[in-house]
C-alpha atoms as a PDB file:
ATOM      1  CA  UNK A   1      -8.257   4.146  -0.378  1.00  0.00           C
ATOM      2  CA  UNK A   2     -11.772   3.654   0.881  1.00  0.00           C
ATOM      3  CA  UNK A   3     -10.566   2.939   4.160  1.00  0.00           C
ATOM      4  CA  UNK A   4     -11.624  -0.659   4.278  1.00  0.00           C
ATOM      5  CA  UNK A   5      -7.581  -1.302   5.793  1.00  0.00           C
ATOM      6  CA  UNK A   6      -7.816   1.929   8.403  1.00  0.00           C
ATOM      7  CA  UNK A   7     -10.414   0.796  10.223  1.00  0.00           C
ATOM      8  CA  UNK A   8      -8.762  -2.425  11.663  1.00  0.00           C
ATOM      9  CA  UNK A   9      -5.285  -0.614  11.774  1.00  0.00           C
ATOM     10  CA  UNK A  10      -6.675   2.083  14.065  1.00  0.00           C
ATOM     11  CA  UNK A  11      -8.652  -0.700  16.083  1.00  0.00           C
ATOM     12  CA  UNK A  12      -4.920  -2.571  16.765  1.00  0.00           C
ATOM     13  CA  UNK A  13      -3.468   0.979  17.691  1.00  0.00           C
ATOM     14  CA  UNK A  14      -5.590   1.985  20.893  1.00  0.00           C
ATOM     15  CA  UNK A  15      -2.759   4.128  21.978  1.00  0.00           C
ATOM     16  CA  UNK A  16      -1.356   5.187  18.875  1.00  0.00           C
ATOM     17  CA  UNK A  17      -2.170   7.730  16.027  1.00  0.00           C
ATOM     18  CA  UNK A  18      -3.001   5.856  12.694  1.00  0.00           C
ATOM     19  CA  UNK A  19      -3.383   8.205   9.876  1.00  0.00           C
ATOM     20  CA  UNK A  20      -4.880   7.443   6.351  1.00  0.00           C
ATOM     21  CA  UNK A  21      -3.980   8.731   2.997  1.00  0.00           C
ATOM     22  CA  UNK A  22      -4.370   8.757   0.054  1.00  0.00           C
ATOM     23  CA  UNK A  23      -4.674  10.961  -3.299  1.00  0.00           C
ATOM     24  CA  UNK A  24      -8.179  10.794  -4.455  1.00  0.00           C
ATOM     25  CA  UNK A  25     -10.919  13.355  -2.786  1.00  0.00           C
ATOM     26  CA  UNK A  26     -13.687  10.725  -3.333  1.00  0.00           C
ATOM     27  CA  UNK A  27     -11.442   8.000  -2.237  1.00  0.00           C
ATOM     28  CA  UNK A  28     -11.007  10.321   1.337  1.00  0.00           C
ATOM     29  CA  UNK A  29     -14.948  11.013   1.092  1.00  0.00           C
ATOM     30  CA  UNK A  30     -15.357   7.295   1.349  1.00  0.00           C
ATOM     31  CA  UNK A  31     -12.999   6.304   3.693  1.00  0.00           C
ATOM     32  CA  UNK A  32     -14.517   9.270   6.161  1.00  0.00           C
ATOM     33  CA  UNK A  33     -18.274   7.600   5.718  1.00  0.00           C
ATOM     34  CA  UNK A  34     -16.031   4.716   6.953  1.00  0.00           C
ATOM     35  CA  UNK A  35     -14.692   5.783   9.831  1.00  0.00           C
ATOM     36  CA  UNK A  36     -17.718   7.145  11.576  1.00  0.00           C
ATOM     37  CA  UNK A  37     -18.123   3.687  12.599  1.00  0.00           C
ATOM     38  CA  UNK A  38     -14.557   3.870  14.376  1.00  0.00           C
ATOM     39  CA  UNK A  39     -14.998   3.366  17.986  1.00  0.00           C
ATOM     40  CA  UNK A  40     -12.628   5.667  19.070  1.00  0.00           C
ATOM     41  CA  UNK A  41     -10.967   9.403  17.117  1.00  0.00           C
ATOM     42  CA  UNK A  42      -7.359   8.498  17.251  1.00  0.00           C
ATOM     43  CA  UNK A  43      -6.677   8.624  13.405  1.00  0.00           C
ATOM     44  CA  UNK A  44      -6.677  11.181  10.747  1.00  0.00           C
ATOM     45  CA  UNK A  45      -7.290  11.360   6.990  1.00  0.00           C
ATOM     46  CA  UNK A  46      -5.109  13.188   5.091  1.00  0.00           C
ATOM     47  CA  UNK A  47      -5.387  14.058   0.810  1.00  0.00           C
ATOM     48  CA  UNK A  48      -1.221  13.245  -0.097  1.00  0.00           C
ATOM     49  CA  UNK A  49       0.858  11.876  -2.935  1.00  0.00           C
ATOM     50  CA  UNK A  50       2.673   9.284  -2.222  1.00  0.00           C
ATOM     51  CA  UNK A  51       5.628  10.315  -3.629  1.00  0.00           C
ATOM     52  CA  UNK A  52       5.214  13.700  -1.871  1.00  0.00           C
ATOM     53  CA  UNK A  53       4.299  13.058   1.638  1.00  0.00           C
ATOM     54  CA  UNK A  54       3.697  15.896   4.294  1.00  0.00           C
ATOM     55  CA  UNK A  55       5.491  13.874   7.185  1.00  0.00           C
ATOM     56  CA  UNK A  56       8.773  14.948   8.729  1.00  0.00           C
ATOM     57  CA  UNK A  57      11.682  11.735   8.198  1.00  0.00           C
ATOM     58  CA  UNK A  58      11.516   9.376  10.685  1.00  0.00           C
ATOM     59  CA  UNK A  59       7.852   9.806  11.609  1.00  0.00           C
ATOM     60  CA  UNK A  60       5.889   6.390  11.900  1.00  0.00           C
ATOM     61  CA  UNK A  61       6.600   2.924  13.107  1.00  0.00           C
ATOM     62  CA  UNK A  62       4.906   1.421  11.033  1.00  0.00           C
ATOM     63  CA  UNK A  63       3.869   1.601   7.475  1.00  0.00           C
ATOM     64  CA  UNK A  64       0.855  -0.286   5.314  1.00  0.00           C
ATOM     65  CA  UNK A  65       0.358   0.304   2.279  1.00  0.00           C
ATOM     66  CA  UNK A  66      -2.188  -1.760   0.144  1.00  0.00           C
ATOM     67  CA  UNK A  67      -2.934  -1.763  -3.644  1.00  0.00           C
ATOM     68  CA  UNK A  68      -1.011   1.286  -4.207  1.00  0.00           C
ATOM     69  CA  UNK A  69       1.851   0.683  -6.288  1.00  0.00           C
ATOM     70  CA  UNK A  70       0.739  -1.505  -8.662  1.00  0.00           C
ATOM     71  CA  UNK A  71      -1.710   1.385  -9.407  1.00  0.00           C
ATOM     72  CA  UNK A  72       1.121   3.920 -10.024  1.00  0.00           C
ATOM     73  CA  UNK A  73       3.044   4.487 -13.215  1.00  0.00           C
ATOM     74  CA  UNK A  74       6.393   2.269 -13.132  1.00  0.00           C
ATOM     75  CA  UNK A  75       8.554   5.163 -13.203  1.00  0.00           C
ATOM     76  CA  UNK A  76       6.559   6.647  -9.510  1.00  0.00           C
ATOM     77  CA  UNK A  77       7.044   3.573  -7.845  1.00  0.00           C
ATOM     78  CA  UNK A  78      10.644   3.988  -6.997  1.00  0.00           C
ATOM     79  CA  UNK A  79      10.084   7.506  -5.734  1.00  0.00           C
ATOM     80  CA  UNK A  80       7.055   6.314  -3.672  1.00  0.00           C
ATOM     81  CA  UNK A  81       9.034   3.597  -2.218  1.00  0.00           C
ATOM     82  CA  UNK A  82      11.674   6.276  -0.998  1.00  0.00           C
ATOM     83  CA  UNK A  83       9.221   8.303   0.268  1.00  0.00           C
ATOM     84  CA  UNK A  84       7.557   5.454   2.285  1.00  0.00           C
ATOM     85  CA  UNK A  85      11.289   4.985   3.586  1.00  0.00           C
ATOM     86  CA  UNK A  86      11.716   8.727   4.262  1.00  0.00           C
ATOM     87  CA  UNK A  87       8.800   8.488   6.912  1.00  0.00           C
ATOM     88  CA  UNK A  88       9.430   5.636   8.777  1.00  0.00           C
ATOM     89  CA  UNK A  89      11.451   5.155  11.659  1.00  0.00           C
ATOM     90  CA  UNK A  90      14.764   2.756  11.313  1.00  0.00           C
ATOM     91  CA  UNK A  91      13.166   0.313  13.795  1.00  0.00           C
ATOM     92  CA  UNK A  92       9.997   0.352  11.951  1.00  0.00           C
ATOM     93  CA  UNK A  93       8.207  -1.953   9.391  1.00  0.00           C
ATOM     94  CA  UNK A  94       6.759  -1.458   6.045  1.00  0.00           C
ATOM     95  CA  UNK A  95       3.553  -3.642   4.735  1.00  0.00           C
ATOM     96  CA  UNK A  96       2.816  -4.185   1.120  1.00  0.00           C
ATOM     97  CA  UNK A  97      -0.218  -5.915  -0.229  1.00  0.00           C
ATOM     98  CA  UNK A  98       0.300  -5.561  -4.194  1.00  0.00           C
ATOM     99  CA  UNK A  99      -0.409  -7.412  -7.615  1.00  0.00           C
ATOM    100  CA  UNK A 100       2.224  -9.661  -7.970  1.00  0.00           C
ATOM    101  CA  UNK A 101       3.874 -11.944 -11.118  1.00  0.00           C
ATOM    102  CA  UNK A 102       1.279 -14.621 -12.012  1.00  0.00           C
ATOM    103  CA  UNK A 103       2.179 -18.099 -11.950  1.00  0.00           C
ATOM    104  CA  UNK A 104      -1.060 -20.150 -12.774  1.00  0.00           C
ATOM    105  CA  UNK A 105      -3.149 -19.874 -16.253  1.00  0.00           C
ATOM    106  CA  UNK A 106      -5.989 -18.120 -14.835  1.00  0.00           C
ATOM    107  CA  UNK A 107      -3.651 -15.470 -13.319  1.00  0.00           C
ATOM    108  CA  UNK A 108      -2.004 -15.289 -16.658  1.00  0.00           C
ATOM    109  CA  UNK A 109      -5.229 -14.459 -17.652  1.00  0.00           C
ATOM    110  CA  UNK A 110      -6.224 -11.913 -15.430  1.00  0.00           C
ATOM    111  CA  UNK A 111      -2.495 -10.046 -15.911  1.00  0.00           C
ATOM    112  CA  UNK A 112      -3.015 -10.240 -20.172  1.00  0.00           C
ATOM    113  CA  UNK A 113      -6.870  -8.975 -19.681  1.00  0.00           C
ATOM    114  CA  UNK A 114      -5.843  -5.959 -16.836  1.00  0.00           C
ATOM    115  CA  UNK A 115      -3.013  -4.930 -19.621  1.00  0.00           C
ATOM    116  CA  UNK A 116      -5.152  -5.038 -22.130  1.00  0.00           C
ATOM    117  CA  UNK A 117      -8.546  -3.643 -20.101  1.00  0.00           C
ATOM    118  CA  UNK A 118      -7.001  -1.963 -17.010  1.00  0.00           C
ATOM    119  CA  UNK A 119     -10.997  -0.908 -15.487  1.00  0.00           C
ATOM    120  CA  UNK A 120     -10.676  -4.911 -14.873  1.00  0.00           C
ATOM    121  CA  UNK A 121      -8.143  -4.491 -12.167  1.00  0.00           C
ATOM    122  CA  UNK A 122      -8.612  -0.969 -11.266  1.00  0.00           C
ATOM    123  CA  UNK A 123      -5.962   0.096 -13.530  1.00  0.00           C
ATOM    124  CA  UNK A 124      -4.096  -2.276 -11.745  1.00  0.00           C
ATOM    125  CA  UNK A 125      -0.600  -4.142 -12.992  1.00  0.00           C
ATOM    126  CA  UNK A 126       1.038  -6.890 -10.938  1.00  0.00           C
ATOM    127  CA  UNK A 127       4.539  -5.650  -9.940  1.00  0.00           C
ATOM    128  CA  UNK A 128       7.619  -7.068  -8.944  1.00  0.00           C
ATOM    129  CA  UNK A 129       8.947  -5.281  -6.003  1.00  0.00           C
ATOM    130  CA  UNK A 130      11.993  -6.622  -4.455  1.00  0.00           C
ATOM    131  CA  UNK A 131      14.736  -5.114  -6.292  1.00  0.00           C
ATOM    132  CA  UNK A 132      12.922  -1.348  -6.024  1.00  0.00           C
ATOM    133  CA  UNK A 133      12.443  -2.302  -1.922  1.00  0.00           C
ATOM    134  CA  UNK A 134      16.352  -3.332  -2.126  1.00  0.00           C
ATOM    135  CA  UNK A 135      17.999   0.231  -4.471  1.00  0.00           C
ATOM    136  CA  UNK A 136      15.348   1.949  -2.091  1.00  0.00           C
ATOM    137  CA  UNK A 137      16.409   1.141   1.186  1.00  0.00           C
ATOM    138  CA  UNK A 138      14.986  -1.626   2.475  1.00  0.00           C
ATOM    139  CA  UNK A 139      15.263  -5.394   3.507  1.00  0.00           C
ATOM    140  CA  UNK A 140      12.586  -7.919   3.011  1.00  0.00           C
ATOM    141  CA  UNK A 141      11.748 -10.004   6.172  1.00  0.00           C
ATOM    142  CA  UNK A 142       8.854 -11.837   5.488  1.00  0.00           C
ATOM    143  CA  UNK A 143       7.252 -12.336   1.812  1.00  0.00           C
ATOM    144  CA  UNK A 144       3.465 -14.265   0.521  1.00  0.00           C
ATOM    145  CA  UNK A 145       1.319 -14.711  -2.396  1.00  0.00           C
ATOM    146  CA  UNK A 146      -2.056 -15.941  -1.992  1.00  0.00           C
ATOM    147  CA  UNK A 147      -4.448 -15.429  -5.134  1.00  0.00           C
ATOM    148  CA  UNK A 148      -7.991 -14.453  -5.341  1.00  0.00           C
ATOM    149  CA  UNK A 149     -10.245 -14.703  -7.997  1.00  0.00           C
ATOM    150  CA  UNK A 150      -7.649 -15.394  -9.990  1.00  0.00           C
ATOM    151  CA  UNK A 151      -5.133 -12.540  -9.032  1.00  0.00           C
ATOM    152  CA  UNK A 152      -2.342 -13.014  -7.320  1.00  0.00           C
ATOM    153  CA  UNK A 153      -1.744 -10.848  -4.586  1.00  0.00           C
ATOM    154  CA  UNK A 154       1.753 -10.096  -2.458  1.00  0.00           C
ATOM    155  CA  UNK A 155       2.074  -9.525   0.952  1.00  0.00           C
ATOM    156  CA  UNK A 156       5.700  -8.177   1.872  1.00  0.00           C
ATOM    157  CA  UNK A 157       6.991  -7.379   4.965  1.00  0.00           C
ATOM    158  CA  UNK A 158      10.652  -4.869   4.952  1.00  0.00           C
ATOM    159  CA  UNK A 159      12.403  -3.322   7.143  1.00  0.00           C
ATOM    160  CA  UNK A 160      14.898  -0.232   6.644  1.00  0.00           C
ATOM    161  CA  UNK A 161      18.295  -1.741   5.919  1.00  0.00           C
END
């Protein structure tokens, strides 16, 4: 994305290597503009799909990933998923942030007008995730939903199982 997430990530991780990525050139452009700000040069930006990642297996401990598959076409998100799994570590951790189901009118609302206008949302589509986490490999730990502006958002925390 823009980078709005890397910046803090790569703050927490003094000693570590956080690296960005994401598909769009303009989305990379953005999230470089970003960066200069960084106080320190231990990250890198890299143009990937996420179903196609250029990582060896078993390469990060940790794994965030925000606003991406509810953005992907339902049958990519399954791939993507395995892919995230592919590059992290057994002890490590995988972060979602994602549209989720809505429960409350409004959110109803918002779900009906993104499906029928997806601009709204960013071409966004709330997604339910925990059966693709399970067939792909991984174990749910910790699980939210907090919405704003009337979305309803999902933070999941999984582990490789």
């Amino acid at each position: 994305g823009t980078g709005l997430a890397l910046s803090p990530l790569a703050a927490a991780n003094p000693g570590g290597w956080t690296e960005g990525v994401d598909l769009s050139p303009v989305m990379l452009h953005h999230a470089r503009r970003r960066m200069a700000d960084c106080n320190h040069a231990r990250y890198g930006l890299r143009h990937a799909d996420a179903t196609d990642l250029p990582y060896s297996s078993d390469t990060f401990d940790a794994v965030f990933s925000s606003y991406l598959l509810d953005v992907l076409p339902a049958p990519q998100i399954r791939p993507a998923l395995r892919e995230l799994r592919r590059v992290l570590r057994l002890e490590g951790r995988l972060v979602l942030v994602y549209l989720s189901a809505p429960q409350r009118p409004i959110e109803h609302l918002w779900a009906v007008l993104a499906r029928s206008h997806p601009p709204l949302a960013g071409g966004a589509l709330p997604v339910a995730l925990q059966r693709p986490l399970h067939e792909c490999g991984f174990e749910i730990d910790a699980h939210t939903t907090c919405t704003q502006a009337g979305l309803r958002s999902a933070v999941t925390r999984a582990a490789p199982s």
